[in-house]
C-alpha atoms as a PDB file:
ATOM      1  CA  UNK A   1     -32.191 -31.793  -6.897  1.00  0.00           C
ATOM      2  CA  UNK A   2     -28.463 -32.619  -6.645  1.00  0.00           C
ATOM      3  CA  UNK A   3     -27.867 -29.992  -9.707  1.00  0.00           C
ATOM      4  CA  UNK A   4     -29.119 -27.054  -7.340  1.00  0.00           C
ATOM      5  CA  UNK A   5     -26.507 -26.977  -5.031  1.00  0.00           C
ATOM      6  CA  UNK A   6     -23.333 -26.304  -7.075  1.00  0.00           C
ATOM      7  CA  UNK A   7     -25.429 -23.060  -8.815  1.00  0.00           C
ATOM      8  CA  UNK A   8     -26.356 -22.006  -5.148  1.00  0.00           C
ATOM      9  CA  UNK A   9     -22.673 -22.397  -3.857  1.00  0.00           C
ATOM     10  CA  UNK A  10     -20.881 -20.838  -6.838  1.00  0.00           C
ATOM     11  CA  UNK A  11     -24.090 -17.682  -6.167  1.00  0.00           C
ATOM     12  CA  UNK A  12     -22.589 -17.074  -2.471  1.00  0.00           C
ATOM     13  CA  UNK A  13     -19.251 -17.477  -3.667  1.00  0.00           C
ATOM     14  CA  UNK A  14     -19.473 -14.603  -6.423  1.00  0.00           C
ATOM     15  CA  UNK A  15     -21.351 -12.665  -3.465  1.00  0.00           C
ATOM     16  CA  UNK A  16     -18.575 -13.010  -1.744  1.00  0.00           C
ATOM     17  CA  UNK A  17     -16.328 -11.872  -3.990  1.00  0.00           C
ATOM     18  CA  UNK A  18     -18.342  -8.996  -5.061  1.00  0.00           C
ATOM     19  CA  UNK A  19     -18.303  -7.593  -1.849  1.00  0.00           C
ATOM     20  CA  UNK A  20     -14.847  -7.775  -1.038  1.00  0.00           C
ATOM     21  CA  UNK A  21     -13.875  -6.172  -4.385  1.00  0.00           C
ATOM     22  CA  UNK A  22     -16.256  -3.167  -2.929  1.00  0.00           C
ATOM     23  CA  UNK A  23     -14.606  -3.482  -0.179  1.00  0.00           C
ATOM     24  CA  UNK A  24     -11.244  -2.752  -0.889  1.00  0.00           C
ATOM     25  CA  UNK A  25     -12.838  -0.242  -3.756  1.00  0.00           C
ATOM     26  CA  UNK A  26     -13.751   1.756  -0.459  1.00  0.00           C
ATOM     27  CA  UNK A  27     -10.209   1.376   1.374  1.00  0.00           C
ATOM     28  CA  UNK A  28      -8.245   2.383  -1.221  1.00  0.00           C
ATOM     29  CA  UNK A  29     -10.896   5.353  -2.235  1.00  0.00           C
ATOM     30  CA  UNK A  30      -9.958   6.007   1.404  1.00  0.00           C
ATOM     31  CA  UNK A  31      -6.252   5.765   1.282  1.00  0.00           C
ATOM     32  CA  UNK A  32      -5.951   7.803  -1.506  1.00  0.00           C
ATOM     33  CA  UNK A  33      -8.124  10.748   0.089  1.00  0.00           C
ATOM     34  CA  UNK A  34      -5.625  10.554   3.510  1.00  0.00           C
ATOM     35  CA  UNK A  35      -2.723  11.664   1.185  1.00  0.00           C
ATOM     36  CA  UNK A  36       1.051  10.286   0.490  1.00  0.00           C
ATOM     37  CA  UNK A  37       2.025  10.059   4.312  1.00  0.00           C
ATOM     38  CA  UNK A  38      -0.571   8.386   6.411  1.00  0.00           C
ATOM     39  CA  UNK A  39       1.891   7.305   9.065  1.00  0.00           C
ATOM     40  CA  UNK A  40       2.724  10.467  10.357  1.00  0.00           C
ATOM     41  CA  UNK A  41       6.393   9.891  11.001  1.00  0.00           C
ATOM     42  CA  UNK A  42       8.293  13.204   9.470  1.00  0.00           C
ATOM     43  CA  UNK A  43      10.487  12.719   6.675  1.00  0.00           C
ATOM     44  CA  UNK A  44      14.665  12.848   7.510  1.00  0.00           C
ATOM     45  CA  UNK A  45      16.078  15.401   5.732  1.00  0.00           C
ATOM     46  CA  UNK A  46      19.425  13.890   4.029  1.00  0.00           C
ATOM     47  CA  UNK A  47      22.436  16.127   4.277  1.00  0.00           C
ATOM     48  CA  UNK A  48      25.159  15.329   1.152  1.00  0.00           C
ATOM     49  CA  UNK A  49      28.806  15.497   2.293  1.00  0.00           C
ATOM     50  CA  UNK A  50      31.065  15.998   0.016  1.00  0.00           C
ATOM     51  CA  UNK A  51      35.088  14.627   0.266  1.00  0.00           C
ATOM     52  CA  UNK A  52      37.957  16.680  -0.322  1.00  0.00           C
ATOM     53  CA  UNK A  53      37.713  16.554  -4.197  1.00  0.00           C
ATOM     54  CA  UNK A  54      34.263  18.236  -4.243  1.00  0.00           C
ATOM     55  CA  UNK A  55      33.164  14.766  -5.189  1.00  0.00           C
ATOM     56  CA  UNK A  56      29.540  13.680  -3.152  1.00  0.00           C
ATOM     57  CA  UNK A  57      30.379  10.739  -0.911  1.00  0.00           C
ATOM     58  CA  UNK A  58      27.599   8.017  -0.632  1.00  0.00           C
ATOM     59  CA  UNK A  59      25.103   7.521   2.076  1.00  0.00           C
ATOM     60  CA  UNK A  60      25.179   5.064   5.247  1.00  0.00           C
ATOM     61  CA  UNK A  61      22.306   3.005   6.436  1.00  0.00           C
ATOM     62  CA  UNK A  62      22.747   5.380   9.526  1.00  0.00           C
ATOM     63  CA  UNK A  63      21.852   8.407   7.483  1.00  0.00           C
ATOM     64  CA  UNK A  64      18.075   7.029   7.149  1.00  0.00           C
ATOM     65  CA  UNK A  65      15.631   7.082   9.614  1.00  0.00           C
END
């Protein structure tokens, strides 16, 4: 009888794992249902400023949002 037990352990253990591979099947079925912007926060629209030789200057960490 001491055979039994490592089958019946490594039985729950592939349960296991079975079900949280459906599991996170079903989130990301979810996720990708909700769309590209879940969190609801709007988008900052970047503005390019240019210098005085029409060249486009770079953007500061303040510029995102």
């Amino acid at each position: 009888m001491a055979n039994s037990r490592p089958s019946f352990t490594k039985r729950q253990k592939e349960r296991a794992r079975q079900e949280r591979q459906i599991e996170k099947a079903q989130k990301r079925a979810e996720r990708k249902q909700q769309g590209p912007t879940p969190s609801g926060e709007p988008i900052a629209e970047l503005v390019v400023t240019h210098d005085e030789d029409g060249q486009p200057q770079g953007f500061d960490f303040h510029d995102f949002k």
